[in-house]
N, C-alpha and C. Protein backbone atom coordinates (compact mmCIF):
# COMPACT_ATOMS: atom_id res chain seq x y z
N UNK A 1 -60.77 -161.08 100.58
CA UNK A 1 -60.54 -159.79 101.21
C UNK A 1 -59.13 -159.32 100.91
N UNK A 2 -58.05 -160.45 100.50
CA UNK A 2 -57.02 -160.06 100.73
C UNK A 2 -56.63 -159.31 99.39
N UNK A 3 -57.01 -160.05 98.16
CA UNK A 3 -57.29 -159.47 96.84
C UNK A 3 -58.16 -157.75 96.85
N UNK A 4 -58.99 -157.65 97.62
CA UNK A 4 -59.83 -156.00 97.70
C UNK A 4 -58.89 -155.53 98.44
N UNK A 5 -58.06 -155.54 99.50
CA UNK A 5 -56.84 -154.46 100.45
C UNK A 5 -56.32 -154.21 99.45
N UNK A 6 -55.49 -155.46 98.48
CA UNK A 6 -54.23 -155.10 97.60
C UNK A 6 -54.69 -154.24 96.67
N UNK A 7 -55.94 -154.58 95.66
CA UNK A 7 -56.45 -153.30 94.88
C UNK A 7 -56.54 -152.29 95.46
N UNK A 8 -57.18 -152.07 96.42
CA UNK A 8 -57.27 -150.56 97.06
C UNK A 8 -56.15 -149.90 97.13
N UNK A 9 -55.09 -150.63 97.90
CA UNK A 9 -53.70 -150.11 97.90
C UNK A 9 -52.65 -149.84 96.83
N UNK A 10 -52.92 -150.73 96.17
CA UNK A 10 -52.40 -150.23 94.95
C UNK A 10 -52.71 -149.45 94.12
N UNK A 11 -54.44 -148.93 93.95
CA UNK A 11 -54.96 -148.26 93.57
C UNK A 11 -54.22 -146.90 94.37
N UNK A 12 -54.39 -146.95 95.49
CA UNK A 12 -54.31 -145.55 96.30
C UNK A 12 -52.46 -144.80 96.11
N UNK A 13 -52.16 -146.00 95.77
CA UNK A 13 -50.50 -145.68 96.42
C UNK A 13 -49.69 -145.41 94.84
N UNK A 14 -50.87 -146.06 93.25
CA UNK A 14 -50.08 -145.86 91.92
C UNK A 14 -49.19 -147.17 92.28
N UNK A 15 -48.87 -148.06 92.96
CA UNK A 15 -47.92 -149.53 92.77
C UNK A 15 -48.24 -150.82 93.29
N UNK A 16 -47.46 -151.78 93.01
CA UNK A 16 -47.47 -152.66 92.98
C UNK A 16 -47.88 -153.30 95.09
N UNK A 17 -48.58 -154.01 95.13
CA UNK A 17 -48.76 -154.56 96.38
C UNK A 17 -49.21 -156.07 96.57
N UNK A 18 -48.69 -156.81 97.59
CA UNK A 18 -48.91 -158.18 97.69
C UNK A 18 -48.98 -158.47 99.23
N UNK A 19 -50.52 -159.25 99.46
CA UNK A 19 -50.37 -159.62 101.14
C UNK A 19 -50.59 -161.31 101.34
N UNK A 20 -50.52 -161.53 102.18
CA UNK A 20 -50.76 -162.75 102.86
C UNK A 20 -51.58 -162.92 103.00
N UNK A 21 -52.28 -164.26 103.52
CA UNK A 21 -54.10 -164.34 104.23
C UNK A 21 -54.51 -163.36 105.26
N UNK A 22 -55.55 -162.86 105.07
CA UNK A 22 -55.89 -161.73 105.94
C UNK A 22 -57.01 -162.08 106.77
N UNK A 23 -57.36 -161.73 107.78
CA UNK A 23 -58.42 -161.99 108.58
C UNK A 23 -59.02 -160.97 109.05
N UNK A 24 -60.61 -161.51 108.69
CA UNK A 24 -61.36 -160.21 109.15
C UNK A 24 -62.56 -160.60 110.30
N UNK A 25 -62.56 -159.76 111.39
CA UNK A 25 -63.33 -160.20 112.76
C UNK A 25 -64.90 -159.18 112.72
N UNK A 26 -65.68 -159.75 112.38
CA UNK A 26 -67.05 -158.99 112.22
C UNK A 26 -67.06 -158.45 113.48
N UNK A 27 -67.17 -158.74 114.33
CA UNK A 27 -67.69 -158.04 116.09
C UNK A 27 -66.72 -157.54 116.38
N UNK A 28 -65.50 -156.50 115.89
CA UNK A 28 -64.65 -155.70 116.42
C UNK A 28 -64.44 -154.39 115.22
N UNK A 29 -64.80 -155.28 113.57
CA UNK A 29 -64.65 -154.41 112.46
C UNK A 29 -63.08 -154.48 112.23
N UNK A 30 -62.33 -155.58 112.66
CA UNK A 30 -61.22 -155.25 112.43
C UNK A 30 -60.53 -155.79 111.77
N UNK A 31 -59.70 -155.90 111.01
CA UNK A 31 -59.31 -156.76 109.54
C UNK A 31 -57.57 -156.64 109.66
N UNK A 32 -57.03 -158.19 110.51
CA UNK A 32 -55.74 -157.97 110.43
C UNK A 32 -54.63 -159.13 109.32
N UNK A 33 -54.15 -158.37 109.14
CA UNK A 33 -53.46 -158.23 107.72
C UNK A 33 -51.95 -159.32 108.30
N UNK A 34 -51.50 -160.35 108.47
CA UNK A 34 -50.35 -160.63 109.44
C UNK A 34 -48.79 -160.01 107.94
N UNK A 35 -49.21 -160.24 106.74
CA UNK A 35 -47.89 -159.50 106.10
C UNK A 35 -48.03 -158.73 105.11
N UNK A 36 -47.98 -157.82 104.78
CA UNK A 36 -48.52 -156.89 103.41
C UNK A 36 -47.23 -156.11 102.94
N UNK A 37 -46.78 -156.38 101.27
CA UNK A 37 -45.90 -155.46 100.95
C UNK A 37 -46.54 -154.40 99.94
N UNK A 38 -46.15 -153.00 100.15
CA UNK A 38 -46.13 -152.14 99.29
C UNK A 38 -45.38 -151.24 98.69
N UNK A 39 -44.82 -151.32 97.32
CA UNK A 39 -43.71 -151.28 96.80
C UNK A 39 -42.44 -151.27 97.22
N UNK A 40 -42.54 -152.82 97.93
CA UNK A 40 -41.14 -153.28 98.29
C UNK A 40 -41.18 -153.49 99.78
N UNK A 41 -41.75 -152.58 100.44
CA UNK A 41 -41.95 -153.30 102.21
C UNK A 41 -42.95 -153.77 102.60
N UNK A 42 -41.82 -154.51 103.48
CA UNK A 42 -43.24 -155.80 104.11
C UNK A 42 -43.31 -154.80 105.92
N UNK A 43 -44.65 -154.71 105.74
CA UNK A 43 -45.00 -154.50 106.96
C UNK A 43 -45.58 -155.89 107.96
N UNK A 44 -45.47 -155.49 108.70
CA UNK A 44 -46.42 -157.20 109.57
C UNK A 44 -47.23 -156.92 110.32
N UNK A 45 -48.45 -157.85 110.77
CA UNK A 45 -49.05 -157.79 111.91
C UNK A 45 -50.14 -156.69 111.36
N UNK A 46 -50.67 -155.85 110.72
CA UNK A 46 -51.05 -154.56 110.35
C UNK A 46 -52.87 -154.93 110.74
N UNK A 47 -53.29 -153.92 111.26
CA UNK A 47 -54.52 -153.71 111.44
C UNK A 47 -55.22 -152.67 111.18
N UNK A 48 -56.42 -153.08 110.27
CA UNK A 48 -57.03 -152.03 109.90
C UNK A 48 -58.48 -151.97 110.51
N UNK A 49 -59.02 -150.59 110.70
CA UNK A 49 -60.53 -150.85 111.47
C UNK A 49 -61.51 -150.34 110.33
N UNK A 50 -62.27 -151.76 109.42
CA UNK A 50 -63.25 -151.46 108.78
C UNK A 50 -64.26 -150.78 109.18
N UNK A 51 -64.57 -149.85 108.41
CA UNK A 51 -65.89 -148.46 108.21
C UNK A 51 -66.88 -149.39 107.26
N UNK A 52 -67.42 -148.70 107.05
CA UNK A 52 -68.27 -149.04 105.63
C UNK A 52 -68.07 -149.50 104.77
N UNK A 53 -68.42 -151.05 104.43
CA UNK A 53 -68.18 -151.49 103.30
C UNK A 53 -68.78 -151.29 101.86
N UNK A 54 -68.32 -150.60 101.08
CA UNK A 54 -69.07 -150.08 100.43
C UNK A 54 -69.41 -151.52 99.30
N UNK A 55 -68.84 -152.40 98.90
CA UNK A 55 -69.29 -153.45 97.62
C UNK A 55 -68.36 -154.41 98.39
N UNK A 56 -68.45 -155.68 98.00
CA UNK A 56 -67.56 -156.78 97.84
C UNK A 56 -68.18 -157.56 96.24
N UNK A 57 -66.69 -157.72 95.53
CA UNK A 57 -67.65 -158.00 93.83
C UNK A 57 -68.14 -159.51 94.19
N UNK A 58 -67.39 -160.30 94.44
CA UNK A 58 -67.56 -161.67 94.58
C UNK A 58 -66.71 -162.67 95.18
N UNK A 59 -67.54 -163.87 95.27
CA UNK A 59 -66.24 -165.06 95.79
C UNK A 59 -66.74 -166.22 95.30
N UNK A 60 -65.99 -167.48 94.96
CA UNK A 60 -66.93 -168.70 95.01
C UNK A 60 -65.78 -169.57 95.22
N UNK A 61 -66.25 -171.07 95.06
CA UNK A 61 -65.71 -172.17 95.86
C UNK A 61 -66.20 -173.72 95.26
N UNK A 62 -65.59 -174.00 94.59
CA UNK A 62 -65.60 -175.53 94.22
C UNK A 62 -65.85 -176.68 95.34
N UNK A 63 -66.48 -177.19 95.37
CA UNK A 63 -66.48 -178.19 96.77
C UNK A 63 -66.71 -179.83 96.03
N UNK A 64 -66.63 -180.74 96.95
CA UNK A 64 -65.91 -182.24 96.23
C UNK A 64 -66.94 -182.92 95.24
N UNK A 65 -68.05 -182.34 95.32
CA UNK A 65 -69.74 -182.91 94.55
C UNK A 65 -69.87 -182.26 93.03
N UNK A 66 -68.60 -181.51 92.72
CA UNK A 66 -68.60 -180.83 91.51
C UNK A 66 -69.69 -179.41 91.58
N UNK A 67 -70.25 -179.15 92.54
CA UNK A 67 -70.93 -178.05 92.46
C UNK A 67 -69.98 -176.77 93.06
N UNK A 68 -70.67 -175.81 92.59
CA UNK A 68 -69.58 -174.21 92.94
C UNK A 68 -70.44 -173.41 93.76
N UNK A 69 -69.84 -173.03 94.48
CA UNK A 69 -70.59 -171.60 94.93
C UNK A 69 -69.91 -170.21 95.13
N UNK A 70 -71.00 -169.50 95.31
CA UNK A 70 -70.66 -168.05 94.82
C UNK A 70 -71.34 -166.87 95.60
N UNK A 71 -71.10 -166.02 96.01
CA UNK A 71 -71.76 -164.82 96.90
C UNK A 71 -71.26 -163.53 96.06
N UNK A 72 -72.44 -162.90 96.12
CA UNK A 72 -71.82 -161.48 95.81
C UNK A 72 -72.66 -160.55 96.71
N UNK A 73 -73.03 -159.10 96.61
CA UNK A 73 -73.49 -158.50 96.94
C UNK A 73 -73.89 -157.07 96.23
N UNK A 74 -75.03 -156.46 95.70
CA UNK A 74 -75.06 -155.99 94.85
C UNK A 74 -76.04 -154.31 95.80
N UNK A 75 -75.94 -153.02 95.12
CA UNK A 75 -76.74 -152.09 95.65
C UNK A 75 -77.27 -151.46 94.68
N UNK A 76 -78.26 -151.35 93.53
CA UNK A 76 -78.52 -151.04 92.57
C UNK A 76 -79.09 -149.94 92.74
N UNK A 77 -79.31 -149.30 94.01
CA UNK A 77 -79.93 -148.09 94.33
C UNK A 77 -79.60 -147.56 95.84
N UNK A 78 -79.73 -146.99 96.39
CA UNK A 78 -79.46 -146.45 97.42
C UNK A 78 -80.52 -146.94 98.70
N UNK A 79 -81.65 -147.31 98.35
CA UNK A 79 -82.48 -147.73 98.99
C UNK A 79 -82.86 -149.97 99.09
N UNK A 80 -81.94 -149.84 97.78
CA UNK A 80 -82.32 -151.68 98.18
C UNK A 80 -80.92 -152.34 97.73
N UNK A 81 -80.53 -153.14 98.79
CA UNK A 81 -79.18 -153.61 98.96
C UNK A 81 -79.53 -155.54 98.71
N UNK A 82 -78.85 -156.21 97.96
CA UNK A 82 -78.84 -157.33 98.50
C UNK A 82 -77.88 -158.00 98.78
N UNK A 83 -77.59 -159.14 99.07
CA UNK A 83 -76.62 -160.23 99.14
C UNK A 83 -77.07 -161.46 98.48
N UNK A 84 -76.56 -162.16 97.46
CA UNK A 84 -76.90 -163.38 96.51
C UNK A 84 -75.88 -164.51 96.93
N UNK A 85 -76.23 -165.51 97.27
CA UNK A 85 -75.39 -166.80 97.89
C UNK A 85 -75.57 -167.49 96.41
N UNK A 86 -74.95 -168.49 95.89
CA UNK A 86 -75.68 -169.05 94.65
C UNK A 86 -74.52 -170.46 94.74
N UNK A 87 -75.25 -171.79 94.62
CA UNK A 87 -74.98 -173.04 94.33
C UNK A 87 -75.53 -173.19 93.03
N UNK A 88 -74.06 -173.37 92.12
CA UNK A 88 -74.25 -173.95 90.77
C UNK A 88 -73.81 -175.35 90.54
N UNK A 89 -74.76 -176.42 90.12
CA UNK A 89 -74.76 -177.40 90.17
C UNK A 89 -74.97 -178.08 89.19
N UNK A 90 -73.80 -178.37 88.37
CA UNK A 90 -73.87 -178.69 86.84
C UNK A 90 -74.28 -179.69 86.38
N UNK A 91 -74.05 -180.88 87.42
CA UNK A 91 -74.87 -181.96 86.90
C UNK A 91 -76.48 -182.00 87.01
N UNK A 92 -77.03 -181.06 87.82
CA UNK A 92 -78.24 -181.31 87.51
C UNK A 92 -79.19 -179.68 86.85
N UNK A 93 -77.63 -179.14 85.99
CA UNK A 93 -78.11 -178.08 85.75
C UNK A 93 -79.44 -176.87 86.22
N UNK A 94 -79.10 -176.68 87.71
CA UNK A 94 -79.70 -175.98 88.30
C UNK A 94 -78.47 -174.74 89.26
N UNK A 95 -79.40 -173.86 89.93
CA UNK A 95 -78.59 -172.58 90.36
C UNK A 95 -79.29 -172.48 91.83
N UNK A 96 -79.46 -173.28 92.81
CA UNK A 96 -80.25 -172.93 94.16
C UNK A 96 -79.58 -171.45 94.52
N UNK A 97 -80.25 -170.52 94.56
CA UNK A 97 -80.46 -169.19 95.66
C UNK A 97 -80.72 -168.54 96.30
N UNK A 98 -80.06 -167.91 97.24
CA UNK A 98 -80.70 -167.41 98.45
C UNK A 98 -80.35 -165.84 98.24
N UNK A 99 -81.39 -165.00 98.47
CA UNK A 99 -81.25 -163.45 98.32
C UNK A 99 -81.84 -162.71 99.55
N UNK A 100 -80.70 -162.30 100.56
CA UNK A 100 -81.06 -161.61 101.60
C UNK A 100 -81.36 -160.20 101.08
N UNK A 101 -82.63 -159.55 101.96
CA UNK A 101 -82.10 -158.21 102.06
C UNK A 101 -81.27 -157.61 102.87
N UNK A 102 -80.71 -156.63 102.45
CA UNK A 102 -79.53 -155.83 103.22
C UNK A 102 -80.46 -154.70 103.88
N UNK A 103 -80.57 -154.02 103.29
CA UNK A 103 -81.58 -152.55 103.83
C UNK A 103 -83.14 -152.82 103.69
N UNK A 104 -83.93 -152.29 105.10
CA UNK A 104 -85.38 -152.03 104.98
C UNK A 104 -85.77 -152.16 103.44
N UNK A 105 -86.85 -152.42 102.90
CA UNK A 105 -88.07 -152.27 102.02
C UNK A 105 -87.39 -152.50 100.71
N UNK A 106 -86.11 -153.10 100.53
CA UNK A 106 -85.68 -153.60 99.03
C UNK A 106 -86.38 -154.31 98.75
N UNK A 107 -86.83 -153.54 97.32
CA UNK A 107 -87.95 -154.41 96.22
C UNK A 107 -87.04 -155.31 95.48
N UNK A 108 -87.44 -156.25 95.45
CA UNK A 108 -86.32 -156.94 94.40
C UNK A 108 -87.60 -157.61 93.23
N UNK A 109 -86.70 -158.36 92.30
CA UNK A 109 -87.45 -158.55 91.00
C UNK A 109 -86.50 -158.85 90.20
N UNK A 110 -87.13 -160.49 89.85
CA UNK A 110 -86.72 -161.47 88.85
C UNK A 110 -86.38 -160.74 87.72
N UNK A 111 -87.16 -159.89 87.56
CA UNK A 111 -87.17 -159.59 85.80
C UNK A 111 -85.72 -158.64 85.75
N UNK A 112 -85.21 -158.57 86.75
CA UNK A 112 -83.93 -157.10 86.83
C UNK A 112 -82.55 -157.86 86.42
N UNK A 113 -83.04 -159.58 86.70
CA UNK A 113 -81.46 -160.58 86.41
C UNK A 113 -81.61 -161.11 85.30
N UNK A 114 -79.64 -160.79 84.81
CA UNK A 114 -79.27 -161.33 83.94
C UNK A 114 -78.51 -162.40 84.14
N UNK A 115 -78.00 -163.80 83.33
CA UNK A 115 -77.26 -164.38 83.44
C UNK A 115 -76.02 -164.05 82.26
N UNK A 116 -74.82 -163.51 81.95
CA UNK A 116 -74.22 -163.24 81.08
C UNK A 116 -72.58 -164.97 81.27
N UNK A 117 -72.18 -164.95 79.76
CA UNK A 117 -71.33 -165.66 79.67
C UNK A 117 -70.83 -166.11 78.40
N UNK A 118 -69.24 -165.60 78.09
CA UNK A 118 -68.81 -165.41 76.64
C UNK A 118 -69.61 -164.64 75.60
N UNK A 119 -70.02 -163.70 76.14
CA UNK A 119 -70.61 -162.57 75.33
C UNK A 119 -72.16 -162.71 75.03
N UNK A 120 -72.64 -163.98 75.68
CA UNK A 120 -73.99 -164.16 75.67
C UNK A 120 -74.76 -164.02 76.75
N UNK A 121 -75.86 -163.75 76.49
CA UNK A 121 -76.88 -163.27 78.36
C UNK A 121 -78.24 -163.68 77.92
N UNK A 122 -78.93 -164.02 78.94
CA UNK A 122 -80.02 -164.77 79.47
C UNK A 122 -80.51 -164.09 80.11
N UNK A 123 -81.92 -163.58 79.86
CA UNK A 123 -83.10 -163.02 80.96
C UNK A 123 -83.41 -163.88 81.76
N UNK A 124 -83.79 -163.65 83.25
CA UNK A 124 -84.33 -164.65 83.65
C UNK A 124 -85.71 -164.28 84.49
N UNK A 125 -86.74 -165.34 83.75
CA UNK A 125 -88.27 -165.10 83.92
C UNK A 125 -88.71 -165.96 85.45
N UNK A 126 -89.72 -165.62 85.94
CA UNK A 126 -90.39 -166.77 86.66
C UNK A 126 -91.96 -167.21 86.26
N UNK A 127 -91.50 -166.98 84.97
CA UNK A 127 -93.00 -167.54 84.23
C UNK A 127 -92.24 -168.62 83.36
N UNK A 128 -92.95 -169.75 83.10
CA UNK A 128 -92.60 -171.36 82.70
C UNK A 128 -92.82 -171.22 81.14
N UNK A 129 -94.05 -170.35 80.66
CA UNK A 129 -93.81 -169.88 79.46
C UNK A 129 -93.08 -168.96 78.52
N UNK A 130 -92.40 -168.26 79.29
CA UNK A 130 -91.45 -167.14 78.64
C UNK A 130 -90.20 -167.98 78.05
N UNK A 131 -89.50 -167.14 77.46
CA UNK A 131 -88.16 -167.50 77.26
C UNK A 131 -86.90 -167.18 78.18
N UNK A 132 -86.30 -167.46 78.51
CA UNK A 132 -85.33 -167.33 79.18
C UNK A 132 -84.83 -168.18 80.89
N UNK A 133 -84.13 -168.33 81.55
CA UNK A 133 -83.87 -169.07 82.27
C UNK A 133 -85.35 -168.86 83.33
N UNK A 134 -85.48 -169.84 84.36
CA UNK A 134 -86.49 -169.88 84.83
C UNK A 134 -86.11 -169.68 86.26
N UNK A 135 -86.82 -169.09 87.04
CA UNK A 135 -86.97 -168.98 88.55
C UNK A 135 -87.83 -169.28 89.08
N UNK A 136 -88.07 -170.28 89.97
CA UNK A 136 -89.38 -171.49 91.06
C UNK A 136 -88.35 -170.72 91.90
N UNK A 137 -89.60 -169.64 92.97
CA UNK A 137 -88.87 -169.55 94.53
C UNK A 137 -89.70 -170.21 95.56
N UNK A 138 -89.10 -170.63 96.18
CA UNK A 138 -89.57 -171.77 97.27
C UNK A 138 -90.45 -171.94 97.93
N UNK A 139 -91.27 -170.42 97.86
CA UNK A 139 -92.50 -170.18 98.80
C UNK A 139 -93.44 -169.23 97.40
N UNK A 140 -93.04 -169.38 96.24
CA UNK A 140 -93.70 -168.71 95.82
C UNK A 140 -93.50 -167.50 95.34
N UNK A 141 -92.27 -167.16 95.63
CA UNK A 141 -91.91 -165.36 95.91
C UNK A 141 -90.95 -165.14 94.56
N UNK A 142 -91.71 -164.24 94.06
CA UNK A 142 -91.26 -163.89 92.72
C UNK A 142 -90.91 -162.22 92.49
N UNK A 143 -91.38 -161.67 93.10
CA UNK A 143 -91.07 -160.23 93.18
C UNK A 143 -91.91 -159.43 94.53
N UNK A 144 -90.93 -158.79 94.91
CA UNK A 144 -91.84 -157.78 96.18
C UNK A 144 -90.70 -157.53 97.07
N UNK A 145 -90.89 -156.78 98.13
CA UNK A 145 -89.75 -156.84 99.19
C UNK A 145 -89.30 -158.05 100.09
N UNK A 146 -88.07 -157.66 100.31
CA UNK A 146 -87.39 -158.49 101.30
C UNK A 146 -86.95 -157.55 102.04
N UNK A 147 -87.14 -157.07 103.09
CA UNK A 147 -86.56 -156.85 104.45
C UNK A 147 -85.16 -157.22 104.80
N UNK A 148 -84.21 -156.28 105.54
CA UNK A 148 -83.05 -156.33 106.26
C UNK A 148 -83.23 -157.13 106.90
N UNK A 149 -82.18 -158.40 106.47
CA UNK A 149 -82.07 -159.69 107.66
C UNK A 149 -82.85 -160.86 106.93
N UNK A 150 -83.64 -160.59 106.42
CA UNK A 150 -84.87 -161.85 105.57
C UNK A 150 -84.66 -162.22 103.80
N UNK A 151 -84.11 -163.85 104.07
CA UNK A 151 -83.78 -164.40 103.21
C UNK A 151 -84.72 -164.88 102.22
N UNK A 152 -84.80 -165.21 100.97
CA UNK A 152 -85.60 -165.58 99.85
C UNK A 152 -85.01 -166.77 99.58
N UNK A 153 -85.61 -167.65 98.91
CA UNK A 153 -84.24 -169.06 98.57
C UNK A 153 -85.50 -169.55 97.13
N UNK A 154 -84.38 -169.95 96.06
CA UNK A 154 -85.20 -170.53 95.00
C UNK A 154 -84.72 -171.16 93.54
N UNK A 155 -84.80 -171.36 92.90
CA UNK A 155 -83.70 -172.74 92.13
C UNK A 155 -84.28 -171.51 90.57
N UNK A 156 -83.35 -171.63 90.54
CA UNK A 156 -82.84 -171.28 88.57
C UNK A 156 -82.65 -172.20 88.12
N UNK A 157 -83.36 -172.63 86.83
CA UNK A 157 -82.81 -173.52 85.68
C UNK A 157 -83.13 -172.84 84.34
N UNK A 158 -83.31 -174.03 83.72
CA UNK A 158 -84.32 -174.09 81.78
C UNK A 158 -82.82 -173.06 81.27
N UNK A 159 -81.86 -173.51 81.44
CA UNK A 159 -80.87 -172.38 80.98
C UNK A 159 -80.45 -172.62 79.47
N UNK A 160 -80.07 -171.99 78.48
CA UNK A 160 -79.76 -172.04 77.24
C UNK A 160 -78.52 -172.95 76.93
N UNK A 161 -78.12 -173.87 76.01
CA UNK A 161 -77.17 -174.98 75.99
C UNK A 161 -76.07 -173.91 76.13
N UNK A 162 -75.76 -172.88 75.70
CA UNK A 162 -74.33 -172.44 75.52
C UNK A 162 -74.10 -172.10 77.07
N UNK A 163 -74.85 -171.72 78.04
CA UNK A 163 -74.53 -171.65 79.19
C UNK A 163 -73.83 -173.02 80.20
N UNK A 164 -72.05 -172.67 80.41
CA UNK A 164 -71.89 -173.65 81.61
C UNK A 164 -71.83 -173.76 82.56
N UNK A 165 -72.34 -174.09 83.50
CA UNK A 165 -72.63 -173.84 85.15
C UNK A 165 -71.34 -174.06 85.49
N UNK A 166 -70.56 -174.75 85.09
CA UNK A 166 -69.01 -174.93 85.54
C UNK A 166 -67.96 -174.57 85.18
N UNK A 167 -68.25 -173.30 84.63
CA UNK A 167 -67.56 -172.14 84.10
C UNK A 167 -67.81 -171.12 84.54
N UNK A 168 -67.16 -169.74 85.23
CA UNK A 168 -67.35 -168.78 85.30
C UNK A 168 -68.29 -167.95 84.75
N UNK A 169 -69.31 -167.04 84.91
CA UNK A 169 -70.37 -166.33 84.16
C UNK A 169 -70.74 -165.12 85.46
N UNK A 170 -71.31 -164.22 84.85
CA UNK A 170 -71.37 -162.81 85.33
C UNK A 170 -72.72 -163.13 85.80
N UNK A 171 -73.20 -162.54 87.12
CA UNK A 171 -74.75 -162.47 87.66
C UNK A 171 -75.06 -160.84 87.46
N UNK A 172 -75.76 -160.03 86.72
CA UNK A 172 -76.02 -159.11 86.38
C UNK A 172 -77.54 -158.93 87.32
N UNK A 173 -77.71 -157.58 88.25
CA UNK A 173 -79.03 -157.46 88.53
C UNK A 173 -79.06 -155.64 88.76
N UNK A 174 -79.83 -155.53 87.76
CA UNK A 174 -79.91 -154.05 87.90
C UNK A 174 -78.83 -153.31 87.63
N UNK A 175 -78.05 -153.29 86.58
CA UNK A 175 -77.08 -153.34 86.13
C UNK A 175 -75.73 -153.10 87.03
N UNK A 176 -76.01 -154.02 88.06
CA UNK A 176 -74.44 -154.17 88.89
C UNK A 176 -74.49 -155.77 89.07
N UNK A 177 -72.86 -155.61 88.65
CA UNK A 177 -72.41 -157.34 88.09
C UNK A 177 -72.00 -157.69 88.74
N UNK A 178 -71.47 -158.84 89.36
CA UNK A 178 -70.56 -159.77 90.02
C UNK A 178 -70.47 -161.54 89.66
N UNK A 179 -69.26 -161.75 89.40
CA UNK A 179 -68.70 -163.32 88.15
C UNK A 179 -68.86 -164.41 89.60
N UNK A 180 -69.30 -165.17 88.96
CA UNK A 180 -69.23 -166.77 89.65
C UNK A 180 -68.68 -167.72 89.14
């Protein structure tokens, strides 16, 4: 979060800006900032009251088992929103995921993701005969809606050798991206 204030602000202001750890409280909307400089002053303590979030690109997180994880959140239309959690797990070259919907009646669909990385990209099918990375979802669920609030969960593999799970790579769906 603290990286999206400073772009914004620096975006907004034309300069240079740098903050501290920031904290953000879902049940008040309020996102306080304890030091933030912008071109040259440090303000403190600063509170801002989040509106609408319009995107967050991404985040992820190394944890001690060598696997990474990663969240983004993507809106490829005005009508279907999601959120993508994703455990990449290199030693057993797999991608467990979970895809909430955000808004009522988002259709979602395998066939809309890409996997991109060093200039190379991967379709990814949930048919065992196609080419391209593979999607098994957990109950079966391969395309249709997901509902606001209702999660999907389901393992990606069969990925192409040049792909490294323990390397950074772009999740492309419907052509809005976010890097893991």
């Amino acid at each position: 979060m603290k990286t999206l204030i400073s772009a914004i602000l620096s975006l907004a202001l034309m300069t240079s800006v740098s903050a501290s750890d920031d904290m953000y409280d879902p049940s008040t909307n309020l996102l306080t900032i304890p030091e933030i400089t912008v071109d040259g002053v440090t303000y403190t303590d600063v509170v801002v009251t989040v509106g609408n979030v319009v995107s967050i690109g991404s985040s992820f997180n190394n944890n001690d088992n060598n696997n990474r994880t990663c969240s983004g959140s993507v809106t490829p239309f005005t009508s279907a929103s999601f959120e993508f959690n994703l455990i990449m797990s290199p030693s057993t070259g797999t991608i467990n995921a979970e895809i909430t919907g955000l808004t009522n009646n988002s259709i979602f669909s395998t066939s809309s993701l890409t996997l991109i990385q060093n200039g190379k990209s991967t379709a990814v099918t949930p048919f065992s005969l196609a080419a391209g990375a593979l999607w098994v979802g957990d109950d079966g669920f391969v395309t249709g809606t997901i509902p606001a609030g209702v999660t999907k969960t389901g393992t990606l593999s069969r990925f192409p050798p040049w792909l490294d799970l323990s390397e950074p790579f772009s999740w492309l769906y419907s052509g809005e991206e976010f890097t893991c």
